[in-house]
C-alpha atoms as a PDB file:
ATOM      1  CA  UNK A   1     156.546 121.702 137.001  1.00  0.00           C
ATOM      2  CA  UNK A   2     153.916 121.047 139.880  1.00  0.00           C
ATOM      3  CA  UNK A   3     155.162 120.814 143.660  1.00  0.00           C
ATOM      4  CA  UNK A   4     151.947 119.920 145.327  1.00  0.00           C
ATOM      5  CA  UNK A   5     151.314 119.974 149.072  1.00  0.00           C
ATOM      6  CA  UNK A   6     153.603 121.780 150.540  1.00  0.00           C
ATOM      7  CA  UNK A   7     153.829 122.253 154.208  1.00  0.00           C
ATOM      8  CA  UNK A   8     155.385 125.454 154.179  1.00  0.00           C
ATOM      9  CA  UNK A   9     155.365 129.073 153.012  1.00  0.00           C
ATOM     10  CA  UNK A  10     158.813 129.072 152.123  1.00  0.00           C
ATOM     11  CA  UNK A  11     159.227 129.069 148.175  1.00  0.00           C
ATOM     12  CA  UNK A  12     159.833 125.203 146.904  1.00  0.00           C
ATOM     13  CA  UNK A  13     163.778 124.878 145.479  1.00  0.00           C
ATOM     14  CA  UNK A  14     162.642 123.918 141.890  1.00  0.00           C
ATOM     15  CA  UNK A  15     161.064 126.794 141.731  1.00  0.00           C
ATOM     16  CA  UNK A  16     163.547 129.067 143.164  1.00  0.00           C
ATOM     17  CA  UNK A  17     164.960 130.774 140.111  1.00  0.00           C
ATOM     18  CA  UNK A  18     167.348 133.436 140.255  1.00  0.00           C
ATOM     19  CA  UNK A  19     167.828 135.282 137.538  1.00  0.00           C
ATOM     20  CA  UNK A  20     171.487 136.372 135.852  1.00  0.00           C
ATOM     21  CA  UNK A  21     171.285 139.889 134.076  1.00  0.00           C
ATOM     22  CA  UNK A  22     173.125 139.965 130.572  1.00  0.00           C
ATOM     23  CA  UNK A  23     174.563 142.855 128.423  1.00  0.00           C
ATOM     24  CA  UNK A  24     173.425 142.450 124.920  1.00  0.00           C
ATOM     25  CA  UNK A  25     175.980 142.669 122.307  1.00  0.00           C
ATOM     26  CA  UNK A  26     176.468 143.333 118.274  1.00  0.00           C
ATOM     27  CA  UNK A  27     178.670 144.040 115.821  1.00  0.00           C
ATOM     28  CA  UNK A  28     178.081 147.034 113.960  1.00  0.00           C
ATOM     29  CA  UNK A  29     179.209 147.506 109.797  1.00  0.00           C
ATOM     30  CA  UNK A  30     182.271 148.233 110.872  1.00  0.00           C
ATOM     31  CA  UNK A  31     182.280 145.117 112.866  1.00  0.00           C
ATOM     32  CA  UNK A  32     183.056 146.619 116.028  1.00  0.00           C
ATOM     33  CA  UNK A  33     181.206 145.373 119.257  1.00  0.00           C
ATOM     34  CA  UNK A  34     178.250 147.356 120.461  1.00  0.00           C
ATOM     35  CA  UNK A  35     176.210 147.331 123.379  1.00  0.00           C
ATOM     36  CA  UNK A  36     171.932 146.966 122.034  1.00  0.00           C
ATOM     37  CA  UNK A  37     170.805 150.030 124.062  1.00  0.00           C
ATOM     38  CA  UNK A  38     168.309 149.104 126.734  1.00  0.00           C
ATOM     39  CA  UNK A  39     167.459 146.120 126.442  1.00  0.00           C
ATOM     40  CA  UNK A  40     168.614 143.353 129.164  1.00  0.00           C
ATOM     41  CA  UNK A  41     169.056 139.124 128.784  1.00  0.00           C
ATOM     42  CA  UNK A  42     167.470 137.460 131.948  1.00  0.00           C
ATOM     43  CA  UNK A  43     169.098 134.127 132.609  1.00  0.00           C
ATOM     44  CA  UNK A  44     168.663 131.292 134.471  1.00  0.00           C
ATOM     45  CA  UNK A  45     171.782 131.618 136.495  1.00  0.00           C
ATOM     46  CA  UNK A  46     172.017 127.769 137.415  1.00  0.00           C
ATOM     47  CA  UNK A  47     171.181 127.079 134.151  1.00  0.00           C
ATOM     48  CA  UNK A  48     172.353 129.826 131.901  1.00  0.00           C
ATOM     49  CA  UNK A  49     169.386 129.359 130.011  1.00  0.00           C
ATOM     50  CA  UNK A  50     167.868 132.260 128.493  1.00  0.00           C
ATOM     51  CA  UNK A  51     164.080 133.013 129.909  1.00  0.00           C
ATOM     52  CA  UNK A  52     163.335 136.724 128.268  1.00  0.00           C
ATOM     53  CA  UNK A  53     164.494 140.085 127.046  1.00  0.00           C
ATOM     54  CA  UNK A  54     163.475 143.473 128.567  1.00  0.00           C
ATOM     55  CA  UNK A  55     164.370 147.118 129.081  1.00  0.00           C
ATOM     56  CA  UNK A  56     167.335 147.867 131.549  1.00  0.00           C
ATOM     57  CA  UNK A  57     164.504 149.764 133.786  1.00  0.00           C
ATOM     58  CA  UNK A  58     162.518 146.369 134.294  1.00  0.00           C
ATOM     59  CA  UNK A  59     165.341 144.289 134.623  1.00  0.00           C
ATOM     60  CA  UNK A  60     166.848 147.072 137.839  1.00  0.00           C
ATOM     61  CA  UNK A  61     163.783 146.539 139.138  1.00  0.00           C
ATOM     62  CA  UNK A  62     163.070 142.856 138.801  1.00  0.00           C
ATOM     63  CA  UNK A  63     161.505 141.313 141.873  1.00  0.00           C
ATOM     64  CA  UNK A  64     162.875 137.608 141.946  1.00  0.00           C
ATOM     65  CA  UNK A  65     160.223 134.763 142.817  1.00  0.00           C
ATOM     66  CA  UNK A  66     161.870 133.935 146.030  1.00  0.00           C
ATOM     67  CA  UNK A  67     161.527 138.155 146.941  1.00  0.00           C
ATOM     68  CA  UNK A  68     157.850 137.968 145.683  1.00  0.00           C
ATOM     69  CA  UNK A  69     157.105 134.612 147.962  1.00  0.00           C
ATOM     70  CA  UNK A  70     158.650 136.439 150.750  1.00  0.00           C
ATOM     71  CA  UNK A  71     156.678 139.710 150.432  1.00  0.00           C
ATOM     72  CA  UNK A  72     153.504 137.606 150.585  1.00  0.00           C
ATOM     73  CA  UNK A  73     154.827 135.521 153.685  1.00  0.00           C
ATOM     74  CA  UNK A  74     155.630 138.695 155.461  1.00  0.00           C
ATOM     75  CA  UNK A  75     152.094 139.884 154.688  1.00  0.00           C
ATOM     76  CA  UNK A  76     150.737 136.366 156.274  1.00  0.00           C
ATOM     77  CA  UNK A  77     152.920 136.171 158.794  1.00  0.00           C
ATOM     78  CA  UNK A  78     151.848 139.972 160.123  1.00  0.00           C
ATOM     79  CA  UNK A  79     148.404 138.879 160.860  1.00  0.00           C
ATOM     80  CA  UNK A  80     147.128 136.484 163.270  1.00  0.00           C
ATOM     81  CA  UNK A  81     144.021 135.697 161.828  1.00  0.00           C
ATOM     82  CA  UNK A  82     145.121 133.263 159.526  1.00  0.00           C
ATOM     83  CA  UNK A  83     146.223 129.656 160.721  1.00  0.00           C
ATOM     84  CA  UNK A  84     149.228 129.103 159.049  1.00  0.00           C
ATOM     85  CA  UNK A  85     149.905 125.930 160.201  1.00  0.00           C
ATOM     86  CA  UNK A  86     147.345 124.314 158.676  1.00  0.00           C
ATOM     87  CA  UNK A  87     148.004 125.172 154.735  1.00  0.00           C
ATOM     88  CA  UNK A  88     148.546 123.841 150.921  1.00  0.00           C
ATOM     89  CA  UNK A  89     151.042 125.257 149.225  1.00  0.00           C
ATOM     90  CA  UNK A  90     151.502 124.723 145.413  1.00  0.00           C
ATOM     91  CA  UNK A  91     153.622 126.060 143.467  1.00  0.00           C
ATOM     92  CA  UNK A  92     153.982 126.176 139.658  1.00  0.00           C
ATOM     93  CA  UNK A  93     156.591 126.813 136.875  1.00  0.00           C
ATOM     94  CA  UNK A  94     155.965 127.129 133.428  1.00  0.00           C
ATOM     95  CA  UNK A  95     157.459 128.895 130.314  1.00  0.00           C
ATOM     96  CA  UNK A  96     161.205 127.441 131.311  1.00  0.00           C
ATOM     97  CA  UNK A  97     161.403 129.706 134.063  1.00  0.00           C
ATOM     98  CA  UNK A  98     159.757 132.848 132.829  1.00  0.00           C
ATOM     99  CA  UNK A  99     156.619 132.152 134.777  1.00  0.00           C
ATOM    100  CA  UNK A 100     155.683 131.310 138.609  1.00  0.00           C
ATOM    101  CA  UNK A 101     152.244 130.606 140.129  1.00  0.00           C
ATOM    102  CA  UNK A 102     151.427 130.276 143.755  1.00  0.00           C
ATOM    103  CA  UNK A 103     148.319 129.030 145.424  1.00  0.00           C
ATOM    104  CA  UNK A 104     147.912 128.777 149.308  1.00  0.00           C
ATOM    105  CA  UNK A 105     144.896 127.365 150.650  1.00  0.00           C
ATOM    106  CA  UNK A 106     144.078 127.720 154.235  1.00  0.00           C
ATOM    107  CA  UNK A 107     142.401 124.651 155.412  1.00  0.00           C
ATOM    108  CA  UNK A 108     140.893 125.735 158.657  1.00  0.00           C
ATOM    109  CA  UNK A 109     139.489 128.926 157.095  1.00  0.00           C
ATOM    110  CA  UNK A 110     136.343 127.264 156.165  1.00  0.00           C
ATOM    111  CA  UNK A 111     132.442 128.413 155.774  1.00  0.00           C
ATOM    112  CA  UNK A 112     129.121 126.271 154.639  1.00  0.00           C
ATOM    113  CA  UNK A 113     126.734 126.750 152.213  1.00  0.00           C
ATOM    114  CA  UNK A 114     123.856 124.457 151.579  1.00  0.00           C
ATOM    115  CA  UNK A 115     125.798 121.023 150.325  1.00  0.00           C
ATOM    116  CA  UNK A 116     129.358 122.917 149.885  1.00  0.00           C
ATOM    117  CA  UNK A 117     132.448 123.471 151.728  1.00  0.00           C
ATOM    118  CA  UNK A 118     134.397 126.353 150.671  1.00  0.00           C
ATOM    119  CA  UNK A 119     138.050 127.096 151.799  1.00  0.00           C
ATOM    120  CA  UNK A 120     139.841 130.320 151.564  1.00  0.00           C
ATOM    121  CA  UNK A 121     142.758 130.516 149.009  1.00  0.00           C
ATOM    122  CA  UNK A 122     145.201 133.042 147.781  1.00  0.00           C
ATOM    123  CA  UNK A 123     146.096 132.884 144.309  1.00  0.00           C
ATOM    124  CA  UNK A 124     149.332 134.408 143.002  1.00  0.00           C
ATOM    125  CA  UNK A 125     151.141 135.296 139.860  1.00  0.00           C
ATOM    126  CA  UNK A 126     154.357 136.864 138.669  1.00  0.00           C
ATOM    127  CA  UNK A 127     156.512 136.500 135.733  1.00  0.00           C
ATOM    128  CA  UNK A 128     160.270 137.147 134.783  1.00  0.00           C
ATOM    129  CA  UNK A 129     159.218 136.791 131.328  1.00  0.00           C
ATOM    130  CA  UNK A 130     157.185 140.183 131.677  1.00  0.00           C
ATOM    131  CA  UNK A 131     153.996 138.441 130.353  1.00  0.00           C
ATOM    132  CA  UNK A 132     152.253 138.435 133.826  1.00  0.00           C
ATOM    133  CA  UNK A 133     152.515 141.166 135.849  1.00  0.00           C
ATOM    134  CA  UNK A 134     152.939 140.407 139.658  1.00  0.00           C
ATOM    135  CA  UNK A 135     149.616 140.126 141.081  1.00  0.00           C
ATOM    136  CA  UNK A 136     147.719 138.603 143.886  1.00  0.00           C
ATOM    137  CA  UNK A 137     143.749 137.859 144.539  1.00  0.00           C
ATOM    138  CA  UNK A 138     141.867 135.987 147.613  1.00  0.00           C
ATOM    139  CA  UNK A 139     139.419 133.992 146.296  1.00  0.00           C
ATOM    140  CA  UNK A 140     137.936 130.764 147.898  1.00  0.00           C
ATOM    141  CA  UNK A 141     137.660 127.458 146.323  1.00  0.00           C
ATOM    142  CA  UNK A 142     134.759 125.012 146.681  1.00  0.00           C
ATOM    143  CA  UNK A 143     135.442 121.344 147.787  1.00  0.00           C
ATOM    144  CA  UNK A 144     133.033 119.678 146.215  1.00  0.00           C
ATOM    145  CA  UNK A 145     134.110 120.540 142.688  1.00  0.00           C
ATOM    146  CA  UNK A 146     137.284 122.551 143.630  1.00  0.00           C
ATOM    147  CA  UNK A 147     136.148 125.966 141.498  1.00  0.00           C
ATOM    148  CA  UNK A 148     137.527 128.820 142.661  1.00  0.00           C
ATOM    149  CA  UNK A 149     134.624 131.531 143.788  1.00  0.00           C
ATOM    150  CA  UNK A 150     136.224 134.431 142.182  1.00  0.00           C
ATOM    151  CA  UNK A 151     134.860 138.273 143.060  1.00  0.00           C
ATOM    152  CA  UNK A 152     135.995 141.795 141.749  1.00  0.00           C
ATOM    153  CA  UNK A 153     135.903 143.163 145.062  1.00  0.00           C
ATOM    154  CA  UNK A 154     138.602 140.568 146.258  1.00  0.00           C
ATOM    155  CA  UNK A 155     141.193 141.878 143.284  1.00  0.00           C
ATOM    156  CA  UNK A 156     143.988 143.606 145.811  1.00  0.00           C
ATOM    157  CA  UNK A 157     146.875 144.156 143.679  1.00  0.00           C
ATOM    158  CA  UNK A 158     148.696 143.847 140.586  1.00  0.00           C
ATOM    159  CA  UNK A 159     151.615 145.606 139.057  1.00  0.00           C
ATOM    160  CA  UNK A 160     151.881 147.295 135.770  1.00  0.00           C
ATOM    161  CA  UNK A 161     154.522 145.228 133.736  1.00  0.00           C
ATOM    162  CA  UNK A 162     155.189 149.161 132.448  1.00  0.00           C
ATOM    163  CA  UNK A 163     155.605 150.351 135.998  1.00  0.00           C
ATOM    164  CA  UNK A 164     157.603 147.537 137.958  1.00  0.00           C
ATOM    165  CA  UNK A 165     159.270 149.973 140.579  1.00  0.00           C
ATOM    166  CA  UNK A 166     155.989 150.314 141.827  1.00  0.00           C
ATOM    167  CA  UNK A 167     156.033 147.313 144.092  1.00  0.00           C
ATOM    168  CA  UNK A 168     153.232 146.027 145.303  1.00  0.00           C
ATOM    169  CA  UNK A 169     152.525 144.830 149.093  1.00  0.00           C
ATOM    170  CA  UNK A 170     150.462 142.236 150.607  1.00  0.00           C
ATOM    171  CA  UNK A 171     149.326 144.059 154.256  1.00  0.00           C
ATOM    172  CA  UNK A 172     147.117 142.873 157.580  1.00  0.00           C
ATOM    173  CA  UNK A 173     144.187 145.138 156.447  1.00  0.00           C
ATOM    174  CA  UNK A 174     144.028 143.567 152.476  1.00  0.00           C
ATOM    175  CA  UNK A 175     143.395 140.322 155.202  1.00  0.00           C
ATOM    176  CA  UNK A 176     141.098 141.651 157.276  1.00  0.00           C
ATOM    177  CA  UNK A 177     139.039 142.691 154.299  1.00  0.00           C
ATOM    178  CA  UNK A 178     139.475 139.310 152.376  1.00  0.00           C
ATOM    179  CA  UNK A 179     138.399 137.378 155.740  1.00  0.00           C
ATOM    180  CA  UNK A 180     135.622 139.619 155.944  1.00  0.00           C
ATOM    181  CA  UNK A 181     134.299 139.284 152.644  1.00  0.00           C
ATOM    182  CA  UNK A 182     134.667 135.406 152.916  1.00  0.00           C
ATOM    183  CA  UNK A 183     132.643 135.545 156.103  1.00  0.00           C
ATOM    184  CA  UNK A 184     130.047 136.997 153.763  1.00  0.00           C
ATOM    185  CA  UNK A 185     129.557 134.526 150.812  1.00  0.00           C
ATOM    186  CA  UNK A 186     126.941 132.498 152.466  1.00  0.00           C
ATOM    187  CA  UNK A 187     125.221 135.408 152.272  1.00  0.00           C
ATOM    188  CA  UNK A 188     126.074 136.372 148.363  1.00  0.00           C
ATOM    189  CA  UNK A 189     125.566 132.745 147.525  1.00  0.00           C
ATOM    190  CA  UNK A 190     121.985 132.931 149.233  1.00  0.00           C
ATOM    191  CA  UNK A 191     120.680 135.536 147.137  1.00  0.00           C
ATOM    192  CA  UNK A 192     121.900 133.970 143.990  1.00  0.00           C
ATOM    193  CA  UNK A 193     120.437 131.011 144.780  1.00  0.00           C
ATOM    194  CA  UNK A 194     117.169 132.353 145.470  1.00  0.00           C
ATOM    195  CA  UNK A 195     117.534 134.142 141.745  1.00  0.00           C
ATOM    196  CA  UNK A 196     115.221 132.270 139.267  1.00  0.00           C
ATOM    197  CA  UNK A 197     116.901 132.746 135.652  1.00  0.00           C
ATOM    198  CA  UNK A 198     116.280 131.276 131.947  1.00  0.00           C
ATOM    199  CA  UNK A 199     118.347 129.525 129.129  1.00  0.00           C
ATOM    200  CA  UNK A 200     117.856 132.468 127.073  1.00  0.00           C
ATOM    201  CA  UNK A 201     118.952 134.932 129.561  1.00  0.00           C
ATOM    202  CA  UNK A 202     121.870 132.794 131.125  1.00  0.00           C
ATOM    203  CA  UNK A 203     123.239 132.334 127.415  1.00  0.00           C
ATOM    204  CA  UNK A 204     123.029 136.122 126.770  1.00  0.00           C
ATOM    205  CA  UNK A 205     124.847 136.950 129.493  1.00  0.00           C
ATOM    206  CA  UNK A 206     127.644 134.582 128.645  1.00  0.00           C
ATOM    207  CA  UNK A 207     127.764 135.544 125.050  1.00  0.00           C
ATOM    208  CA  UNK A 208     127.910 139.318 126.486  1.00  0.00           C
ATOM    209  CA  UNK A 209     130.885 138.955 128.938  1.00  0.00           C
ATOM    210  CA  UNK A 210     132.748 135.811 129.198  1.00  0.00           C
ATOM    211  CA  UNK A 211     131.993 134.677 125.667  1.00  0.00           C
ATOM    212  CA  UNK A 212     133.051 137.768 124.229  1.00  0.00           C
ATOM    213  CA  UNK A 213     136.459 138.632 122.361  1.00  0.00           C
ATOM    214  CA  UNK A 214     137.628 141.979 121.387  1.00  0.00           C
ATOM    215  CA  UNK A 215     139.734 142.051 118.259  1.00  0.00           C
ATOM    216  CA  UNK A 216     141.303 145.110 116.814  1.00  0.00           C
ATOM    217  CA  UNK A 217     138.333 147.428 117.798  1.00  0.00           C
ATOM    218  CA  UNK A 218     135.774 144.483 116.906  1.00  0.00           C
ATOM    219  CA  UNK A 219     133.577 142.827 119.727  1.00  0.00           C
ATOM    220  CA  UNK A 220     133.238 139.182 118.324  1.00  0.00           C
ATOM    221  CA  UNK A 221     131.414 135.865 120.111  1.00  0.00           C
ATOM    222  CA  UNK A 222     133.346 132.349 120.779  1.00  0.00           C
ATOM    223  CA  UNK A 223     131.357 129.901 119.590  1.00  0.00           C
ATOM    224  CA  UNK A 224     133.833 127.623 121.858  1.00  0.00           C
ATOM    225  CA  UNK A 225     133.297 129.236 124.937  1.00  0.00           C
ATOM    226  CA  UNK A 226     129.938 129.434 124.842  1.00  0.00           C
ATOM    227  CA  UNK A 227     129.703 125.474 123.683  1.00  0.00           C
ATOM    228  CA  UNK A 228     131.907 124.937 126.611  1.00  0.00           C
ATOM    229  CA  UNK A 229     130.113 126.964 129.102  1.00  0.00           C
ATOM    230  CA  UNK A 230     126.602 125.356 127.991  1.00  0.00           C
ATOM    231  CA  UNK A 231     128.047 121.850 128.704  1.00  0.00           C
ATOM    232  CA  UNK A 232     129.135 123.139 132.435  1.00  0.00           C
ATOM    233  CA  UNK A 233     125.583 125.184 132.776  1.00  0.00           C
ATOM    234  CA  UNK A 234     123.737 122.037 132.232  1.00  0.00           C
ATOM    235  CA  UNK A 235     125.837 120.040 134.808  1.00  0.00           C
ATOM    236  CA  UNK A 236     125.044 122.921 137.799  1.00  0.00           C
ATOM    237  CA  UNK A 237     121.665 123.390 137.305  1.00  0.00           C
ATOM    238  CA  UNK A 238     120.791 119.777 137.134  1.00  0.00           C
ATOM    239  CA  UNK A 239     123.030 120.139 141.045  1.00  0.00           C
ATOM    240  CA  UNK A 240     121.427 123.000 142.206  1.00  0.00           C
ATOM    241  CA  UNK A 241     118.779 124.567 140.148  1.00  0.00           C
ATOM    242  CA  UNK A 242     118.087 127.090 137.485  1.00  0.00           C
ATOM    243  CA  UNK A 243     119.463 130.224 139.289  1.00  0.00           C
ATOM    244  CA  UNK A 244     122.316 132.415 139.748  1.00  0.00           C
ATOM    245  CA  UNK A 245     123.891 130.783 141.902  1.00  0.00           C
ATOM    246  CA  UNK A 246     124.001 127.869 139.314  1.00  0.00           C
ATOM    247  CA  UNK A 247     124.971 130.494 136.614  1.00  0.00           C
ATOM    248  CA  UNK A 248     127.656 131.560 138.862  1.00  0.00           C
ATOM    249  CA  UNK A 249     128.903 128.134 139.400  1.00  0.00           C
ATOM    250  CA  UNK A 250     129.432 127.617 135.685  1.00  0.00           C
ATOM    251  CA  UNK A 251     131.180 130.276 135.511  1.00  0.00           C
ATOM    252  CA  UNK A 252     134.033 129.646 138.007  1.00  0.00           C
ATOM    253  CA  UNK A 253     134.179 126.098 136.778  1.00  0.00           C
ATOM    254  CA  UNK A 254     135.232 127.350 133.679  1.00  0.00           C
ATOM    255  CA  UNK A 255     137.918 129.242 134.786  1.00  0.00           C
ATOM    256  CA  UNK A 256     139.114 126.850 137.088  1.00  0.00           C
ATOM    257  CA  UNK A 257     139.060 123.865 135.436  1.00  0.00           C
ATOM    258  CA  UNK A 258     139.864 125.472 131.510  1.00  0.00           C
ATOM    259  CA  UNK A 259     140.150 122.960 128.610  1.00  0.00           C
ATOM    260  CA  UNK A 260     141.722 123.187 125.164  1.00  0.00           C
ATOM    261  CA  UNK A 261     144.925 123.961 123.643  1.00  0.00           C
ATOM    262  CA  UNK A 262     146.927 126.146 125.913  1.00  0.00           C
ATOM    263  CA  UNK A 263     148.524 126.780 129.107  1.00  0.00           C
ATOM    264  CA  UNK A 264     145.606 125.816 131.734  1.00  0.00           C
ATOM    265  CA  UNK A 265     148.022 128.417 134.169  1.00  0.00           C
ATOM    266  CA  UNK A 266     147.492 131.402 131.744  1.00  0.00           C
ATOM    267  CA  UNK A 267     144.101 130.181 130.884  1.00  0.00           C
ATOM    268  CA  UNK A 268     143.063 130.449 134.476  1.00  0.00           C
ATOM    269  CA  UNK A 269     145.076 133.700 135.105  1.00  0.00           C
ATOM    270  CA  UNK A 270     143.144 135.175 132.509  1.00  0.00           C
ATOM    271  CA  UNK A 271     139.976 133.154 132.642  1.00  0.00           C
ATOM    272  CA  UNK A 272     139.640 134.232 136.179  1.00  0.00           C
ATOM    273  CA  UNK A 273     139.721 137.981 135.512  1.00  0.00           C
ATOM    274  CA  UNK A 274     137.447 137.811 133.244  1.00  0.00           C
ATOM    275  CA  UNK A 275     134.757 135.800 135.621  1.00  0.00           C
ATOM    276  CA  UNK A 276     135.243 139.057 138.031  1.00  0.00           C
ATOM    277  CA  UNK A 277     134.994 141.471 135.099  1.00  0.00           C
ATOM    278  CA  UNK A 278     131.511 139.752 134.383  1.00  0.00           C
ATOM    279  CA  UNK A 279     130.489 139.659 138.078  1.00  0.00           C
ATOM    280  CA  UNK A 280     131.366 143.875 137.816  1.00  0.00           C
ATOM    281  CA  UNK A 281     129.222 144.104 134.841  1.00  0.00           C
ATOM    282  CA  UNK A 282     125.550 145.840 134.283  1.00  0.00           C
ATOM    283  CA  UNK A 283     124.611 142.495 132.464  1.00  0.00           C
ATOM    284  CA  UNK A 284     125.264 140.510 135.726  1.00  0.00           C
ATOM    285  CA  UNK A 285     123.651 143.098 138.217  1.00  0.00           C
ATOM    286  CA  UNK A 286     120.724 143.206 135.979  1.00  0.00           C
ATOM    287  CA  UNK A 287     120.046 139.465 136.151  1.00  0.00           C
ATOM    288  CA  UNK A 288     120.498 139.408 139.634  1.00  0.00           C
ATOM    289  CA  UNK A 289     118.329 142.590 140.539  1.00  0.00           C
ATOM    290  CA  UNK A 290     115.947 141.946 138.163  1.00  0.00           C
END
């Protein structure tokens, strides 16, 4: 369920799902009617239909998507270095309910680079389902091809789904530094474009972090990813050369734009973490150093 363009911060009414909190039930041998020890339904409580199961502890402590929107509006709304009246707000629901993702891009928050314009965005997930935890990440997204320019150092928060009265908190200063860093990618984007690289070296960095899948204590290859990745890397050099900056471009795209069976929310969600994992990783700074 897509609700594209919004105008405002305030959380769209499809997606405003309050949850109901259910007592589970059984009947014993004896058939007598007990209580399952913690564990909690969640409901849809316009609906009654039934989104997810959890501990008594997580359900207390359940934020609501309508208290999650709000604690990232207050967060907004306590700076004024942001134009908020100039914004795209899309929100998503997926998983009947058990899932909401948020993107606000600020369309006056904008910075060049060569041929592209990039516009700051703030990506956010949370889930009543427990399968995301809540989390939040600034990370700009480029016009031309609409990737999103994902960085570790612009991860700010996200909850443990085994910890969820440990709220987290969108402040001024976690927009100071994004706004700062974004000031900076012209900058970033300069000296990966200046960073000569080969096929051999781009594809072993792939098959090394973005490519790679961890299996019950064994590191393994997609041949997928990689196939899909090599179709996108041939596409940005051919636009701007053989160089990071291409490499990193490829990379993004692939998160962004993720094809294949699947949810394409959960695909980016995870897709995206592991772009910033890779741009953490000695592979990366090697390439780029060397």
């Amino acid at each position: 369920m897509n609700i594209p363009n919004q105008s405002q911060l305030e959380i769209s009414a499809q997606c405003d799902v309050q949850p109901a909190m259910m007592t589970l039930h059984y009947f014993d041998e004896g058939n007598t009617l007990c209580t399952v020890p913690d564990k909690t339904a969640i409901l849809d409580a316009e609906s009654r239909e039934y989104i997810s199961t959890m501990s008594n502890v997580s359900a207390n402590n359940l934020r609501t998507y309508r208290q999650f929107v709000d604690m990232l509006n207050e967060g907004l709304r306590s700076t004024d270095q942001l134009d908020l009246d100039n914004i795209e707000v899309n929100d998503v629901l997926t998983d009947n309910g058990g899932k909401f993702h948020r993107m606000v891009t600020f369309n006056n928050e904008t910075i060049k680079f060569n041929q592209d314009t990039i516009k700051l965005r703030l990506w956010c997930w949370t889930a009543y389902n427990l399968r995301w935890s809540e989390q939040f990440i600034f990370a700009p997204i480029i016009s031309y091809c609409l990737n999103g320019c994902f960085s570790a150092a612009w991860f700010i928060r996200s909850m443990s789904k085994k910890n969820w009265q440990n709220k987290a908190h969108l402040q001024s200063k976690d927009i100071t530094s994004a706004l700062s860093t974004f000031q900076a990618y012209p900058e970033w984007f300069e000296t990966m474009a200046k960073k000569q690289v080969n096929q051999v070296d781009v594809g072993l960095l792939f098959e090394q972090t973005l490519a790679k899948v961890d299996r019950d204590l064994v590191k393994t290859i997609s041949d997928y990813t990689l196939k899909e990745l090599d179709k996108h890397w041939g596409s940005y050099k051919r636009r701007y050369g053989s160089n990071m900056y291409a490499v990193y471009q490829t990379a993004t795209h692939w998160a962004t734009h993720p094809e294949g069976r699947g949810n394409p929310h959960n695909k980016l969600r995870t897709r995206s973490m592991k772009v910033t994992d890779m741009l953490g990783s000695q592979e990366w700074h090697t390439l780029l150093a060397a």
